[in-house]
N, C-alpha and C. Protein backbone atom coordinates (compact mmCIF):
# COMPACT_ATOMS: atom_id res chain seq x y z
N UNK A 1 59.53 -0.07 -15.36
CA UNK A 1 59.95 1.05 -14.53
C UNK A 1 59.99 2.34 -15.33
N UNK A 2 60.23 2.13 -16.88
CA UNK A 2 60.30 3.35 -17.25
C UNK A 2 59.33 4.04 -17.95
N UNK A 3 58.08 3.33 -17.69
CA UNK A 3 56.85 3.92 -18.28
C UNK A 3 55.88 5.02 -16.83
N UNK A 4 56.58 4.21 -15.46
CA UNK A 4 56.01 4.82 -14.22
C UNK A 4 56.96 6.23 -14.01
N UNK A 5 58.26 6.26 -14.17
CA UNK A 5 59.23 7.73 -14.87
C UNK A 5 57.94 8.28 -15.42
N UNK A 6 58.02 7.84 -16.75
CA UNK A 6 57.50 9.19 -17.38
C UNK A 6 56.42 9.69 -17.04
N UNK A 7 55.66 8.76 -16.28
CA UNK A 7 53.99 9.34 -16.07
C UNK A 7 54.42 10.26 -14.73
N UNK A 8 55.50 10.01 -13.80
CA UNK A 8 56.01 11.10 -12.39
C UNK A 8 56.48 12.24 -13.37
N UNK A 9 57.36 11.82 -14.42
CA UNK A 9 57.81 13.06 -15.16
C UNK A 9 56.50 14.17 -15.46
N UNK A 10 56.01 13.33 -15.97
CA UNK A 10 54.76 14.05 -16.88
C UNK A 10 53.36 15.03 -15.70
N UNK A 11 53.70 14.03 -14.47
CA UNK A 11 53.01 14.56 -13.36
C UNK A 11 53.98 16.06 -12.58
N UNK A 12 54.97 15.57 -12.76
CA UNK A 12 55.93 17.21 -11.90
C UNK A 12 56.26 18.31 -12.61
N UNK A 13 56.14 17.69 -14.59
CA UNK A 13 55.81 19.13 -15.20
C UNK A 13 54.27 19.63 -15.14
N UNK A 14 53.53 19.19 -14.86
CA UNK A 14 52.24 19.62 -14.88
C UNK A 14 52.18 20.50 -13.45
N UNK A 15 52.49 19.83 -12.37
CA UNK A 15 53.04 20.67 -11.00
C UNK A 15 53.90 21.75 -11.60
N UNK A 16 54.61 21.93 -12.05
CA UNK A 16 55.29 22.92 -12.37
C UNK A 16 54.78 23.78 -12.98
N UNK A 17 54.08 23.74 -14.19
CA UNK A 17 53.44 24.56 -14.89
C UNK A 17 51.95 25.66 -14.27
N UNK A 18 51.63 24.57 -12.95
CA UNK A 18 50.87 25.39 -12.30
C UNK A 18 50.99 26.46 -11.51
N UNK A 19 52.36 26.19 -10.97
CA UNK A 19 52.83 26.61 -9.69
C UNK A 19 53.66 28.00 -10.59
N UNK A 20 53.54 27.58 -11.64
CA UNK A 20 55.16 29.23 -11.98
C UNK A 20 53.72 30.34 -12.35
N UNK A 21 52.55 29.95 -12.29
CA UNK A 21 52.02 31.32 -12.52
C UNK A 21 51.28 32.03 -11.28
N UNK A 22 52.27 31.54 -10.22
CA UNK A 22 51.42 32.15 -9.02
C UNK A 22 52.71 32.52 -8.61
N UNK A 23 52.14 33.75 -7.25
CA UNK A 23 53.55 34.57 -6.90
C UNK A 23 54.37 33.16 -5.92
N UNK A 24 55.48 33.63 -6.39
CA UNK A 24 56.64 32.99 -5.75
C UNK A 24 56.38 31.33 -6.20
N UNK A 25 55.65 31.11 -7.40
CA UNK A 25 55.44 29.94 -7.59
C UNK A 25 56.81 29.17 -8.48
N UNK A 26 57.61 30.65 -9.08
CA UNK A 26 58.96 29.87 -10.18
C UNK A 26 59.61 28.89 -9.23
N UNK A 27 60.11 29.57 -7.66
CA UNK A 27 60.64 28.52 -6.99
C UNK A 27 60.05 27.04 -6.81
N UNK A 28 59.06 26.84 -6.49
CA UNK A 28 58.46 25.85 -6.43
C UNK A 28 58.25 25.17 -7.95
N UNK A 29 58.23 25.82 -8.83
CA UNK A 29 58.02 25.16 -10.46
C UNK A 29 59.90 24.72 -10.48
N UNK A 30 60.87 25.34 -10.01
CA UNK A 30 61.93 24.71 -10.33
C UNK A 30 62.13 23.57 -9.42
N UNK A 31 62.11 23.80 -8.16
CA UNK A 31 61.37 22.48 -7.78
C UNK A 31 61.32 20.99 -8.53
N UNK A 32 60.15 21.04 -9.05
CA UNK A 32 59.30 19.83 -9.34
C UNK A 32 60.55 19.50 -10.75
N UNK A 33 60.95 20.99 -11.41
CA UNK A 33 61.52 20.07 -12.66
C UNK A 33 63.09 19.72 -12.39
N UNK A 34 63.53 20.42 -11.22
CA UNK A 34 64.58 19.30 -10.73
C UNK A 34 64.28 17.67 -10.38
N UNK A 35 63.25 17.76 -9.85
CA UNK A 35 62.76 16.34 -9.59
C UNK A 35 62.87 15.21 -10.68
N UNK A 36 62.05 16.00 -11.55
CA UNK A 36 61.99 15.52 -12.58
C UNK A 36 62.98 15.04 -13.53
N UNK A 37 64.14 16.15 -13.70
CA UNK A 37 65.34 15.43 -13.79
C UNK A 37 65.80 14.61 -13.56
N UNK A 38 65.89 14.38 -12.10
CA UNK A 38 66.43 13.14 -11.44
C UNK A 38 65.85 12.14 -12.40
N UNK A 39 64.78 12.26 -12.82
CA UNK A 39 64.11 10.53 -13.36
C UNK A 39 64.60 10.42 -14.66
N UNK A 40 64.81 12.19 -15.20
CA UNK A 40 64.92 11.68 -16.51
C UNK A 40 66.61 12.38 -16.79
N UNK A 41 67.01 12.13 -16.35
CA UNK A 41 68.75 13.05 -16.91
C UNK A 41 69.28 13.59 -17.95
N UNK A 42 69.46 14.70 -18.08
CA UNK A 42 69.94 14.80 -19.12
C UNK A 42 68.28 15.58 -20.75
N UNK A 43 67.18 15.67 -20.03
CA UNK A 43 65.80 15.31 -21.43
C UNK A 43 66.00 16.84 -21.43
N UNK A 44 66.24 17.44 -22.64
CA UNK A 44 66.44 18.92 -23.30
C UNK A 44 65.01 19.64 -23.09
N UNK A 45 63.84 19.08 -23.03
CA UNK A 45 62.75 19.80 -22.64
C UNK A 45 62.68 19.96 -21.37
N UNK A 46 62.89 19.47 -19.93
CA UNK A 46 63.18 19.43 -18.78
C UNK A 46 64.15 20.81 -18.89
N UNK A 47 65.77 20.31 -19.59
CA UNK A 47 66.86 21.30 -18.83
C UNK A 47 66.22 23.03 -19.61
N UNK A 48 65.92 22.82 -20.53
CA UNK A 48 65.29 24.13 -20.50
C UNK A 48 64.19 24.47 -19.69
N UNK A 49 63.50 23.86 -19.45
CA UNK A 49 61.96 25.05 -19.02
C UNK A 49 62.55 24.79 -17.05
N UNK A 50 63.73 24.20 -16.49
CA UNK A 50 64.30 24.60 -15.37
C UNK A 50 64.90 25.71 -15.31
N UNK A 51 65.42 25.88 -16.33
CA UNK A 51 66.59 26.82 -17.25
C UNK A 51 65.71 28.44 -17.04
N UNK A 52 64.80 28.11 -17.65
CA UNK A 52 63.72 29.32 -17.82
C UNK A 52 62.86 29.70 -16.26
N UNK A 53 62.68 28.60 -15.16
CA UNK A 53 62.08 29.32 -13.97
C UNK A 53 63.00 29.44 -13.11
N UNK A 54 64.53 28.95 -13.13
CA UNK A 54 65.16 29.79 -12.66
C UNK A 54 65.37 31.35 -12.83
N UNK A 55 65.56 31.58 -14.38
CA UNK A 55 65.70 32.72 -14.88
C UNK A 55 64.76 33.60 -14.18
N UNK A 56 63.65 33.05 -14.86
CA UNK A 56 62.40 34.36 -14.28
C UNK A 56 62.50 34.38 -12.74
N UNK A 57 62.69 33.42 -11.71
CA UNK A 57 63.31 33.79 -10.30
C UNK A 57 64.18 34.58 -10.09
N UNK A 58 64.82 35.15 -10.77
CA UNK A 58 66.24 35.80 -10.95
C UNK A 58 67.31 35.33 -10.48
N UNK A 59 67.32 34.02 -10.50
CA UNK A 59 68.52 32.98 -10.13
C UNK A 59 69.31 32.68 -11.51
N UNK A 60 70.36 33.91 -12.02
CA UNK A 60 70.35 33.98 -13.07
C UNK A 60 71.67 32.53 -13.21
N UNK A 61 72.70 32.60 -12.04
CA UNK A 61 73.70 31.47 -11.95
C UNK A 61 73.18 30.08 -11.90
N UNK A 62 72.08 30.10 -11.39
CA UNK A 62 71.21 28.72 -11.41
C UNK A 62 70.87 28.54 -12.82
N UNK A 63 70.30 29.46 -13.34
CA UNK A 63 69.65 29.27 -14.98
C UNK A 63 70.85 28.57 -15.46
N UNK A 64 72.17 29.22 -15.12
CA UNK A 64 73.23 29.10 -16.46
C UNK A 64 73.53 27.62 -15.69
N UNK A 65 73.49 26.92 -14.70
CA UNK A 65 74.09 26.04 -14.33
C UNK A 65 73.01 24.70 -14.71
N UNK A 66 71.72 25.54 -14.61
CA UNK A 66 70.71 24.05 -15.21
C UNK A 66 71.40 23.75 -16.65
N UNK A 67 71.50 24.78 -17.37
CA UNK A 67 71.88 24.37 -18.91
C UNK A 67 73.27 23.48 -19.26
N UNK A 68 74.11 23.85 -17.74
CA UNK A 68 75.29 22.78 -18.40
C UNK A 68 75.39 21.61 -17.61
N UNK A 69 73.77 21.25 -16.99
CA UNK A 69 73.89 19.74 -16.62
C UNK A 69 73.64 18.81 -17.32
């Protein structure tokens, strides 16, 4: 089970990474790496780069709240 995680993980940052360089795409890139969370809880590369498309959304309370999950 936890090799099919990482390959969804590895699939919703790649969704993500596509989606934050189009307009209104940060929402949808935070999106996928909430998702992604869910599978993986807690993974410091996840809570940052959520951390970071909140920010650039200007969801600046969201940014600060990804970092202290």
């Amino acid at each position: 089970m936890a090799s099919i995680d990482l390959i969804a993980v590895g699939k919703l940052k790649t969704f993500a990474a596509e989606f934050a360089g189009k307009p209104a795409g940060k929402w949808n890139a935070a999106e996928f790496l909430r998702e992604a969370l869910e599978l993986r809880p807690g993974d410091p590369s996840l809570t940052v780069e959520l951390a970071a498309a909140e920010a650039y959304s200007g969801r600046r309370v969201a940014a600060e709240e990804a970092l202290r999950m």
